[in-house]
Protein backbone atom coordinates (compact mmCIF):
# COMPACT_ATOMS: atom_id res chain seq x y z
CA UNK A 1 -128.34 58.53 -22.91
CA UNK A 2 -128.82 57.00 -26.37
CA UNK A 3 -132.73 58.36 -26.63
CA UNK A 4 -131.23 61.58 -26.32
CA UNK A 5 -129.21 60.47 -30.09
CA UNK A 6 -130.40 62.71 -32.89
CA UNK A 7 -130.10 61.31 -36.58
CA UNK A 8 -133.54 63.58 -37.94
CA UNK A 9 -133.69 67.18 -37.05
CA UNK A 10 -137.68 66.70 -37.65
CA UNK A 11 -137.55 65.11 -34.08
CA UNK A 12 -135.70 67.23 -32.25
CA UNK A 13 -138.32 68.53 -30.17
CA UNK A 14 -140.29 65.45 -29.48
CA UNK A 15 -137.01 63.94 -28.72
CA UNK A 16 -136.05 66.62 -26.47
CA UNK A 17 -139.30 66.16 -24.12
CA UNK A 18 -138.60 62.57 -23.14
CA UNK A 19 -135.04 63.37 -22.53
CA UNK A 20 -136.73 65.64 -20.15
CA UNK A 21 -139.60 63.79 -18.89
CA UNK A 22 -136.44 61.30 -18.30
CA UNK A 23 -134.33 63.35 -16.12
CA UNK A 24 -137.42 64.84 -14.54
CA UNK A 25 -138.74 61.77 -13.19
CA UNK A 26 -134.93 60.25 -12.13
CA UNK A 27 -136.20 60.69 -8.15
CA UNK A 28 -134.97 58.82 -5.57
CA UNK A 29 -135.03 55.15 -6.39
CA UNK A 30 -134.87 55.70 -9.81
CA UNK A 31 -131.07 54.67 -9.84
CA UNK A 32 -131.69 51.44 -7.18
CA UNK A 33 -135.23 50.86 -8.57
CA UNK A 34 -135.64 48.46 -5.31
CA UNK A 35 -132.18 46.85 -6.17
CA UNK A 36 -128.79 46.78 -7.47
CA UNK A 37 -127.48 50.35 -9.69
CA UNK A 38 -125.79 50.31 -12.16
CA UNK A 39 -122.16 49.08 -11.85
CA UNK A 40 -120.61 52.34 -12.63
CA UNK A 41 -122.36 54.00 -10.67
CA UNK A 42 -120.70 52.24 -7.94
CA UNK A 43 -117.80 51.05 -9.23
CA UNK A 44 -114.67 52.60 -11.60
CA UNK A 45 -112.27 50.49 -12.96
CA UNK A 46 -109.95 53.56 -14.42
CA UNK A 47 -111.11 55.63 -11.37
CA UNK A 48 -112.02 58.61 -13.85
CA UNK A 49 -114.17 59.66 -16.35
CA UNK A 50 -113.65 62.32 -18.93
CA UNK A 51 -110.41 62.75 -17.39
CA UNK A 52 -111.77 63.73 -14.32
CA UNK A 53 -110.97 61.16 -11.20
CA UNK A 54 -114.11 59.49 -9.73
CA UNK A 55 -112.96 59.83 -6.35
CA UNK A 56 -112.51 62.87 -4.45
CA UNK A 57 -109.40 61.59 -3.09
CA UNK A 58 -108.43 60.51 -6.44
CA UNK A 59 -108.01 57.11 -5.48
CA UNK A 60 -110.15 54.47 -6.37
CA UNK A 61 -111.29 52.37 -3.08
CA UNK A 62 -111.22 48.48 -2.05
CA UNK A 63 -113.15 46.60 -4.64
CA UNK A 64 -112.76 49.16 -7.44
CA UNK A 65 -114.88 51.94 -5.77
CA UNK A 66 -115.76 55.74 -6.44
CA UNK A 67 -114.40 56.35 -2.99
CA UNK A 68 -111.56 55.49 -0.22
CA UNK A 69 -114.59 53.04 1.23
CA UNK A 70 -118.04 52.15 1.11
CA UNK A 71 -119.47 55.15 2.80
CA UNK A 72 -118.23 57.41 0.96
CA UNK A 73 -119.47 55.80 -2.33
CA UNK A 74 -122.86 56.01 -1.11
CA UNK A 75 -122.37 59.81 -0.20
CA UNK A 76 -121.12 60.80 -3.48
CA UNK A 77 -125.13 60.78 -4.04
CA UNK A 78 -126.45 61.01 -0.56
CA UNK A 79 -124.92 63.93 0.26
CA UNK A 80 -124.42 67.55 -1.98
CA UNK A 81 -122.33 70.51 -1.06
CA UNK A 82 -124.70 73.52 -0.90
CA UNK A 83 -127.51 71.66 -1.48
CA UNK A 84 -130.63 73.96 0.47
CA UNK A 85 -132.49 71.18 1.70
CA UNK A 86 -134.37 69.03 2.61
CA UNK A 87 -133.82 67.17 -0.83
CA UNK A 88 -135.12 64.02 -1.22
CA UNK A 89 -132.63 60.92 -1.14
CA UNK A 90 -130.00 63.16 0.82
CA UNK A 91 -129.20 62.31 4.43
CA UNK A 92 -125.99 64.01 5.18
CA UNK A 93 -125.27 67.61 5.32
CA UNK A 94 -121.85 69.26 4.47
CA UNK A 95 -120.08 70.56 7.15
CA UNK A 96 -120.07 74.04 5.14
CA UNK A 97 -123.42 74.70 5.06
CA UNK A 98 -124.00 74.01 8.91
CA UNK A 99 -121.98 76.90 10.55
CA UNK A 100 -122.05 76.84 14.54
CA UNK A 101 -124.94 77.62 15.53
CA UNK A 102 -127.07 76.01 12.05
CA UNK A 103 -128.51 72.65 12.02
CA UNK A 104 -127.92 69.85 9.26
CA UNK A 105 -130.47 70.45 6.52
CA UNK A 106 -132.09 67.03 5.74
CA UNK A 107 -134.99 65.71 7.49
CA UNK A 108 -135.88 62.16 6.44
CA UNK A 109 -137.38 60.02 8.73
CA UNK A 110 -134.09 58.58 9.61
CA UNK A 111 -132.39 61.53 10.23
CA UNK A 112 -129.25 63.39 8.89
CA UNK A 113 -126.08 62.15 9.70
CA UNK A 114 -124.66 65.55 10.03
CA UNK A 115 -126.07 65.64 13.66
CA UNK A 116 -122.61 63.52 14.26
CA UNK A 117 -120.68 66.46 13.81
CA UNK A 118 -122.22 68.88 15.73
CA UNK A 119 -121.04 68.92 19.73
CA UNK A 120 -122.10 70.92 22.04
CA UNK A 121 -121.54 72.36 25.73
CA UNK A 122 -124.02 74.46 28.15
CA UNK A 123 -123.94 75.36 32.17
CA UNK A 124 -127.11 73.87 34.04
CA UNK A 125 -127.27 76.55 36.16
CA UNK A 126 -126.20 79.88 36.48
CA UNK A 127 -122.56 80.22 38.50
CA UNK A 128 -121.80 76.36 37.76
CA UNK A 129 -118.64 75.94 36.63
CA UNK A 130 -119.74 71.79 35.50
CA UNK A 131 -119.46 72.18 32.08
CA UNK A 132 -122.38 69.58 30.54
CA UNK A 133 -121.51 68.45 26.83
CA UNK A 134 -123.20 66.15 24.13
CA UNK A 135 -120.74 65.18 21.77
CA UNK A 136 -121.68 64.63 18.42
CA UNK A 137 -120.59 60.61 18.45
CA UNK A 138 -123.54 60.31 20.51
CA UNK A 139 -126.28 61.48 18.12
CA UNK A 140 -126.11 58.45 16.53
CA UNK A 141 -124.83 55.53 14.08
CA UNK A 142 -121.23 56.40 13.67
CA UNK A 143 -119.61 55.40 10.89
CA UNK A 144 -116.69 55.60 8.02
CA UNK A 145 -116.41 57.83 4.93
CA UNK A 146 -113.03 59.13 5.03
CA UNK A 147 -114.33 61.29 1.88
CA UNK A 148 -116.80 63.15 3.77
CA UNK A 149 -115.03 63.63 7.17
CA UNK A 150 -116.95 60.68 9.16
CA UNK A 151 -114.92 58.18 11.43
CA UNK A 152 -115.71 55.26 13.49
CA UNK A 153 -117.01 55.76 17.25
CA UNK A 154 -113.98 56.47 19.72
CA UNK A 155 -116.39 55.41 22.41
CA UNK A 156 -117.70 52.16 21.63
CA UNK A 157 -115.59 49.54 19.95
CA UNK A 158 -118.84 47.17 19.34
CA UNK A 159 -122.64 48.00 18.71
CA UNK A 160 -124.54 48.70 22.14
CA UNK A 161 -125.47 44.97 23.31
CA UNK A 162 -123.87 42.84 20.36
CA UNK A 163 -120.36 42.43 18.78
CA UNK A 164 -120.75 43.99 15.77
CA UNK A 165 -117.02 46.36 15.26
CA UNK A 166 -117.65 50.04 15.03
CA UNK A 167 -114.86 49.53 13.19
CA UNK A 168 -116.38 47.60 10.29
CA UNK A 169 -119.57 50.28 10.57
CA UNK A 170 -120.76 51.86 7.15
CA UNK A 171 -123.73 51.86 4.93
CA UNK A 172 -123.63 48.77 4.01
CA UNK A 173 -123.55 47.70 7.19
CA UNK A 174 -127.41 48.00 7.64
CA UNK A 175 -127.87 48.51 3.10
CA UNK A 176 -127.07 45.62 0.83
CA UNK A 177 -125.51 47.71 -2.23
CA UNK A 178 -126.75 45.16 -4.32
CA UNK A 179 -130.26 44.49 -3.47
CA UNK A 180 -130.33 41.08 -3.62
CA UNK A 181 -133.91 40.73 -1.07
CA UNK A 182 -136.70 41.52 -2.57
CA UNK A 183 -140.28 41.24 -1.65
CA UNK A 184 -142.65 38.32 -3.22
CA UNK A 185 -146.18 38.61 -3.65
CA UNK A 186 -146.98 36.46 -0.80
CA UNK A 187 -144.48 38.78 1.76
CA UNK A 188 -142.39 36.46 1.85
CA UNK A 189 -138.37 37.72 1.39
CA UNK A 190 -136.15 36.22 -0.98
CA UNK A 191 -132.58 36.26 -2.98
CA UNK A 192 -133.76 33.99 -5.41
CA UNK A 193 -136.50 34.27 -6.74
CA UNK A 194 -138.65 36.59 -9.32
CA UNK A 195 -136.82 39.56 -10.72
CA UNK A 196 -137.56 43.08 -8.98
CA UNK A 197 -139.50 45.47 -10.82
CA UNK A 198 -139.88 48.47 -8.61
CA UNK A 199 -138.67 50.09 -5.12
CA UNK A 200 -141.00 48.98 -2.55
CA UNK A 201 -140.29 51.15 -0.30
CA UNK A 202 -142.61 53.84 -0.92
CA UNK A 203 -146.57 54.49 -1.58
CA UNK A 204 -146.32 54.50 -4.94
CA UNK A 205 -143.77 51.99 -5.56
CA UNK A 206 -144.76 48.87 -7.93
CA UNK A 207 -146.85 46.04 -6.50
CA UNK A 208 -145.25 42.47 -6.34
CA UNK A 209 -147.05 39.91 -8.59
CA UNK A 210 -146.64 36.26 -8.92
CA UNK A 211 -144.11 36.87 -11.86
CA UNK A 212 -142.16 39.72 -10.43
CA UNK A 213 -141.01 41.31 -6.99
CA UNK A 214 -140.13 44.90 -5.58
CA UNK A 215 -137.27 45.57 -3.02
CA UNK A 216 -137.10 45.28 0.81
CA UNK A 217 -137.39 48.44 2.33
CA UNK A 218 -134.63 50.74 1.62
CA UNK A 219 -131.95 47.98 0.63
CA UNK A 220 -131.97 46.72 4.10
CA UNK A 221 -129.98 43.44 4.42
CA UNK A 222 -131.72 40.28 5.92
CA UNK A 223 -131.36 36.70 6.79
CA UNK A 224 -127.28 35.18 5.92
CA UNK A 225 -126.30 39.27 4.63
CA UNK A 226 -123.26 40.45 5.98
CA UNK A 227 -120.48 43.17 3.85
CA UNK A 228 -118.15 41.29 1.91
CA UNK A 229 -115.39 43.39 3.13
CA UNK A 230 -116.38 42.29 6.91
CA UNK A 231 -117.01 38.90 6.53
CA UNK A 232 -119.43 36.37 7.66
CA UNK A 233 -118.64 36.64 11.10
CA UNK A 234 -121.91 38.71 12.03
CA UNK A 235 -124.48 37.54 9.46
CA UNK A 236 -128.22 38.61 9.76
CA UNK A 237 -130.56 36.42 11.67
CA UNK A 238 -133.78 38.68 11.08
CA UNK A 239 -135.13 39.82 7.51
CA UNK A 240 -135.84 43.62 6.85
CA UNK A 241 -139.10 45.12 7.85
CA UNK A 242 -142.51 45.42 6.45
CA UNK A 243 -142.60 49.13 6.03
CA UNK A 244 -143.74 51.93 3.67
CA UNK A 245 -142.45 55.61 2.86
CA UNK A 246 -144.34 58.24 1.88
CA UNK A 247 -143.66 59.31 -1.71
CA UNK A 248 -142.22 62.95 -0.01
CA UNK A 249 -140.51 61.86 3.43
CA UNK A 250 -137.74 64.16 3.34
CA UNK A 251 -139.67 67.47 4.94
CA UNK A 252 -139.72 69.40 7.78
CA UNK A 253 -143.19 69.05 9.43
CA UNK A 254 -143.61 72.79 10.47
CA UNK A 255 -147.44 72.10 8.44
CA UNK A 256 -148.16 67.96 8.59
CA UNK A 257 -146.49 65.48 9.72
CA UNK A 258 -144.40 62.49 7.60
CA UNK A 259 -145.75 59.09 8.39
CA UNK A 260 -143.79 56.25 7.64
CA UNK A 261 -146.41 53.32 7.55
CA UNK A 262 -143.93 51.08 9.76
CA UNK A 263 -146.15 47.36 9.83
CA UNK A 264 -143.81 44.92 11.75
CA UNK A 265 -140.29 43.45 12.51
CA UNK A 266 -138.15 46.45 12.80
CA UNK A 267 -137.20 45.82 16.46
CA UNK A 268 -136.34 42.12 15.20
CA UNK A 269 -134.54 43.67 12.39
CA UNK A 270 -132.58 45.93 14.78
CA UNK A 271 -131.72 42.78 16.62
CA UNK A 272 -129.01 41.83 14.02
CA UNK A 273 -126.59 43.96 15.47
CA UNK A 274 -128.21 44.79 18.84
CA UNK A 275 -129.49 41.05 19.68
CA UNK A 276 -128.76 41.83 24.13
CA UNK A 277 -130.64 45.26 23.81
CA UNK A 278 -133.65 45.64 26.07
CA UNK A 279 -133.38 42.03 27.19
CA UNK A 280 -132.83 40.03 30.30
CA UNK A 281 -128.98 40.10 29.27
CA UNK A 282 -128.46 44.18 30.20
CA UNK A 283 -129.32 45.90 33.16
CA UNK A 284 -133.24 45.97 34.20
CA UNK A 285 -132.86 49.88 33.90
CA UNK A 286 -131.88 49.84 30.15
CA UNK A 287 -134.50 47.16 29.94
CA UNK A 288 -137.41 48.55 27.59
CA UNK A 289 -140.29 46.51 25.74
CA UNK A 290 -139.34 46.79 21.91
CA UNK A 291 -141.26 44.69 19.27
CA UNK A 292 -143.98 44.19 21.98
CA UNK A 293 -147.99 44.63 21.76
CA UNK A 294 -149.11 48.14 22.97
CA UNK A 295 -152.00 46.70 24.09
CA UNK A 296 -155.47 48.13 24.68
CA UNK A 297 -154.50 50.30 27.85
CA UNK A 298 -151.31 51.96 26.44
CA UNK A 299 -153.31 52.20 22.47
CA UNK A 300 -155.79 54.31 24.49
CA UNK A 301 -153.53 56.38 26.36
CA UNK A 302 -151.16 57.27 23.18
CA UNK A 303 -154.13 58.19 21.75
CA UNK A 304 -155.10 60.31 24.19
CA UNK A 305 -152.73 62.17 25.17
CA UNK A 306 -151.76 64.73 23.28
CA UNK A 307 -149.19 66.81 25.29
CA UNK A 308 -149.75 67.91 28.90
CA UNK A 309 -152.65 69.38 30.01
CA UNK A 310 -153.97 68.11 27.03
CA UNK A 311 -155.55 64.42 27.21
CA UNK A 312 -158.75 65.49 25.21
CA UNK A 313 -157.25 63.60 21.79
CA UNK A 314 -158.39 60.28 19.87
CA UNK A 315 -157.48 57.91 17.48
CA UNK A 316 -158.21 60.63 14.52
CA UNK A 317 -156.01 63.37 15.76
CA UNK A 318 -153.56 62.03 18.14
CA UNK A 319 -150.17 60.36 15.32
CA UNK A 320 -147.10 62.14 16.91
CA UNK A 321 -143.86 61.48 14.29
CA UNK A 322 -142.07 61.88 17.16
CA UNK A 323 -143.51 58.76 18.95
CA UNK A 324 -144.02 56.56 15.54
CA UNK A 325 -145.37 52.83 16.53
CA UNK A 326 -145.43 49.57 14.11
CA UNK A 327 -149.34 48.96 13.02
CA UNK A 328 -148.41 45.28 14.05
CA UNK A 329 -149.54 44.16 10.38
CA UNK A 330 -147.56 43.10 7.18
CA UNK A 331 -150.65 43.43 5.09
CA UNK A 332 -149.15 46.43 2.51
CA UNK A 333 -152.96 47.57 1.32
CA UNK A 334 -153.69 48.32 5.37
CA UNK A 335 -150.33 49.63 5.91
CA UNK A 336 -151.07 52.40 2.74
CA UNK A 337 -153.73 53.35 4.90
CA UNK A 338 -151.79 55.92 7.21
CA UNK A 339 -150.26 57.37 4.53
CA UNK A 340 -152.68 58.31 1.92
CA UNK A 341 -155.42 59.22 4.95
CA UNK A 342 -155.03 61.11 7.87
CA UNK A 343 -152.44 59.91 10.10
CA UNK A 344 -154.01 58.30 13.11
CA UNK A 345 -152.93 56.93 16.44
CA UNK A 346 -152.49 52.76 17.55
CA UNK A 347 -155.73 51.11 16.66
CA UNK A 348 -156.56 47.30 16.90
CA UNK A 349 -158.56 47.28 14.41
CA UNK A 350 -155.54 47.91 11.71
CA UNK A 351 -153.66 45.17 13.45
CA UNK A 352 -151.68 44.82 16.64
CA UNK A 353 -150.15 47.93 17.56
CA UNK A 354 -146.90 47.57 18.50
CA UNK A 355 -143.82 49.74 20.56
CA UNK A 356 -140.16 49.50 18.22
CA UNK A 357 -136.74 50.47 18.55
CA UNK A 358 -137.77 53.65 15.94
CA UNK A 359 -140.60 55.15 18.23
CA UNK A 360 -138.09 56.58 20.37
CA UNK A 361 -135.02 56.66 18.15
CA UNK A 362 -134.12 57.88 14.41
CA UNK A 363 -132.25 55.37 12.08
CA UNK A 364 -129.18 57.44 10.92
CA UNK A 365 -128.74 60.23 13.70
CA UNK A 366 -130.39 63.37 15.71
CA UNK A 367 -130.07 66.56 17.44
CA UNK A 368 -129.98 64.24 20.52
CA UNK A 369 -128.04 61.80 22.61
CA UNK A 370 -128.45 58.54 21.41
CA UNK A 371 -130.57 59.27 18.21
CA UNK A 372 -133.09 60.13 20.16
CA UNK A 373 -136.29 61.74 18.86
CA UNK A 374 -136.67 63.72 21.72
CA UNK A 375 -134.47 65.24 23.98
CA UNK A 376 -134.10 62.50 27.34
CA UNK A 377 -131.43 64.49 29.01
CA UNK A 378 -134.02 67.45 29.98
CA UNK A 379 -136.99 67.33 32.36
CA UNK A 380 -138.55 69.36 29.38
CA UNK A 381 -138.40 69.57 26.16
CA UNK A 382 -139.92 73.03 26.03
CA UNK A 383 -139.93 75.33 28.18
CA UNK A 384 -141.36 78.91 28.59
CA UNK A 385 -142.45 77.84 24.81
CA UNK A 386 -139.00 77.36 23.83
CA UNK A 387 -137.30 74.44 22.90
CA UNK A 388 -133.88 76.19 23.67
CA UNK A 389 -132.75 79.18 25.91
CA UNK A 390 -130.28 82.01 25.14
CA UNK A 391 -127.15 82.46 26.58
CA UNK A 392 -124.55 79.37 28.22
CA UNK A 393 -127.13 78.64 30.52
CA UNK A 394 -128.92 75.80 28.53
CA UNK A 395 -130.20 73.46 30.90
CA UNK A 396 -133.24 72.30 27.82
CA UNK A 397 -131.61 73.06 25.26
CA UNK A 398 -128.76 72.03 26.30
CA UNK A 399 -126.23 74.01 23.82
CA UNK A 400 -128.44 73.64 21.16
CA UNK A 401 -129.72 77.30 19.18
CA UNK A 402 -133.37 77.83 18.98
CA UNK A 403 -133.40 76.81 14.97
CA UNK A 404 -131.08 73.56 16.12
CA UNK A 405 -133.86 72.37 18.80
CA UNK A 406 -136.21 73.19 16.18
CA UNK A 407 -134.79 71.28 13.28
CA UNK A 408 -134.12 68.49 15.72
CA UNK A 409 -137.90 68.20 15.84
CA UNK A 410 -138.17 68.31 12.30
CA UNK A 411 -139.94 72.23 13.04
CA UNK A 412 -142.87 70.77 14.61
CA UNK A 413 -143.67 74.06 16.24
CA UNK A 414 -143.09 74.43 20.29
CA UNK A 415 -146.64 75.52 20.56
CA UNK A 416 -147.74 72.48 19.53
CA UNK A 417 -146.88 71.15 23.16
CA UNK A 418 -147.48 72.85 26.11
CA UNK A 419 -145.60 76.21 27.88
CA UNK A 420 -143.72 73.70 29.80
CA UNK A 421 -143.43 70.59 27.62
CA UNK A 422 -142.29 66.85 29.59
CA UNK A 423 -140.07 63.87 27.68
CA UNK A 424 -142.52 62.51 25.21
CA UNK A 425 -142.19 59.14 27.06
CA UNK A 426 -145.96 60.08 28.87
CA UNK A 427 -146.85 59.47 25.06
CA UNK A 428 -147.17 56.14 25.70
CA UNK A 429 -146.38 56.02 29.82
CA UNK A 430 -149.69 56.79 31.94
CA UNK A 431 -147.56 57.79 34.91
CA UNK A 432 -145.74 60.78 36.84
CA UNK A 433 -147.11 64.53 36.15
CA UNK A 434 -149.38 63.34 33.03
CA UNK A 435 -150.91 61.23 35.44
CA UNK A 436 -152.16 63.91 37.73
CA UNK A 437 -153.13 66.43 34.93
CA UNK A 438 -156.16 63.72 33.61
């Protein structure tokens, strides 16, 4: 870095601190900064630098990249070898540093994509010999970075309920790597106007004025975006989210839970590639209201309930991460709210509360089938104050180690649900056993 050039010994020092203050406060959008990097740090065009090859294959990728494909570009920062974890802007976890029996280390709220390489296999019941599996391609988002050991889904050629190819799947499937959208001052989205000056996708991220913008949240692609490299043959028909991060999101939540102020359109969003999911066009028991009004009744139950045998909870108390909801608002001051207050349950008087694709399923991946928060396989999700068992016989756990359930749930402690714990679909559902236990 040229501030870091020395021509007067007499300012060493001085110089020294903001070379520090610098480096200290490059966190995780400080290389997007709400749009596009910088070219090289992306894109090679002698595929080395100080001799050293950019790529780990050693082979620059399509369009000049620091990788064998898109992914693994975006890996080269997103994920670390060794790296303890959870570490801010990482979502992917080496295999070497989750052994069997381990879980990935990251925790954002989207989840860590190492989930897709962790299978598993359990008995039901004792003296079955029906071995039950959940194979890692179904913990979530599959997709290519040859670098990093991930490959396409072998099970389903297209997204669930669209057309988009697995084949074609990678980070900039859902990320434009060049931030083109950006936020204006009235919320409106845009690729041509005013020149982004910040993130916007986190608390403290800059404000839009009528000069300047911020980014979408987290790069996401909207209206006419598609990857070069795939063509315009699926294009965006829905613009990203309003939505807010927490400065810290990547934690486990062993202490407090992480809050993403979520305000409205992610189900739309999630439409782009999924436009038949949850509609009249799939079966009427995969049909779910998503992008939908909770309403006063289910607002009141959410709020609560606050696991069974417990429906004692309000508004104050009763957020679950687990079960996130959209505040139904694009105002950005009310969506702050959640996030520099105390995290509180569907209200109307914040907005219009609202059920989304990402109250019952992570972005990236999970410990569970179908990025599910939760486990939906199990008639419990703990049990006997577990959230696994010992032994082959799994039939909650389902394969998983004690320390796997419990990173899957982001260490929310079992005891924060009852001895004997149902799906966290009575979050929201006033039916079944949390019915009778009013």
């Amino acid at each position: 870095m040229q501030i870091c050039k020395m021509n007067k010994i007499g300012v060493v020092q001085a110089t020294l601190m903001v070379c520090m203050t610098v480096m200290l406060y490059a966190s995780a959008d400080a290389f997007h900064r709400g749009g596009v990097g910088e070219c090289e740090g992306c894109h090679t065009i002698h595929n080395s630098r100080g001799g050293v090859p950019d790529s780990p294959t050693g082979m620059s990728g399509n369009y000049l990249l620091k990788g064998s494909d898109q992914s693994s570009v975006c890996l080269n920062c997103h994920q670390v070898s060794g790296d303890p974890g959870p570490t801010a802007y990482h979502v992917s976890t080496a295999p070497a540093d989750m052994p069997p029996g381990t879980p990935p280390r990251q925790m954002p709220p989207g989840g860590d994509f190492g989930w897709l390489k962790k299978s598993y296999s359990w008995f039901d019941t004792l003296g079955s010999t029906t071995i039950q599996r959940s194979n890692g391609n179904s913990h979530g988002h599959n997709f290519s970075a040859l670098d990093y050991g991930y490959d396409v889904d072998s099970d389903r050629p297209v997204a669930p309920g669209g057309n988009y190819p697995s084949s074609a799947m990678s980070c900039t499937s859902c990320h434009d790597p060049h931030g083109k959208y950006r936020r204006l001052y009235n919320g409106s989205i845009s690729t041509a106007t005013a020149p982004i000056k910040g993130s916007g996708s986190l608390a403290r991220s800059a404000v839009p004025d009528s000069q300047n913008a911020v980014g979408v949240y987290r790069l996401l692609g909207g209206i006419g975006y598609y990857p070069k490299s795939l063509g315009p043959g699926n294009t965006f028909s829905y613009n990203p989210p309003a939505a807010v991060a927490p400065d810290v999101y990547n934690r486990a939540e062993s202490v407090s839970q992480t809050r993403v102020a979520y305000g409205s359109g992610m189900s739309e969003w999630c439409r782009n590639c999924h436009p038949n999911i949850h509609t009249d066009a799939v079966p009427a028991y995969l049909k779910h209201p998503s992008g939908m009004i909770l309403g006063a009744s289910i607002a009141g139950w959410y709020n609560q309930y606050i696991k069974d045998g417990d429906l004692l909870g309000d508004a104050s108390i009763a957020f679950l991460s687990l079960v996130p909801f959209e505040i139904g608002s694009t105002d950005y001051v009310n969506m702050l709210k959640p996030i520099a207050g105390t995290p509180k349950g569907p209200s109307l008087t914040d907005g219009s509360p609202q059920v989304m694709c990402l109250s019952c399923h992570r972005a990236h991946a999970s410990g569970w089938d179908g990025a599910m928060r939760w486990n939906n396989r199990s008639p419990y999700i703990v049990f006997s104050g577990k959230y696994s068992q010992t032994g082959n016989i799994q039939p909650y756990g389902q394969g998983r180690s004690e320390i796997e359930a419990q990173a899957a749930y982001y260490y929310i402690p079992a005891t924060a649900f009852a001895n004997k714990q149902y799906p966290l679909c009575y979050k929201c559902h006033k039916t079944g056993t949390a019915e009778l236990k009013k």
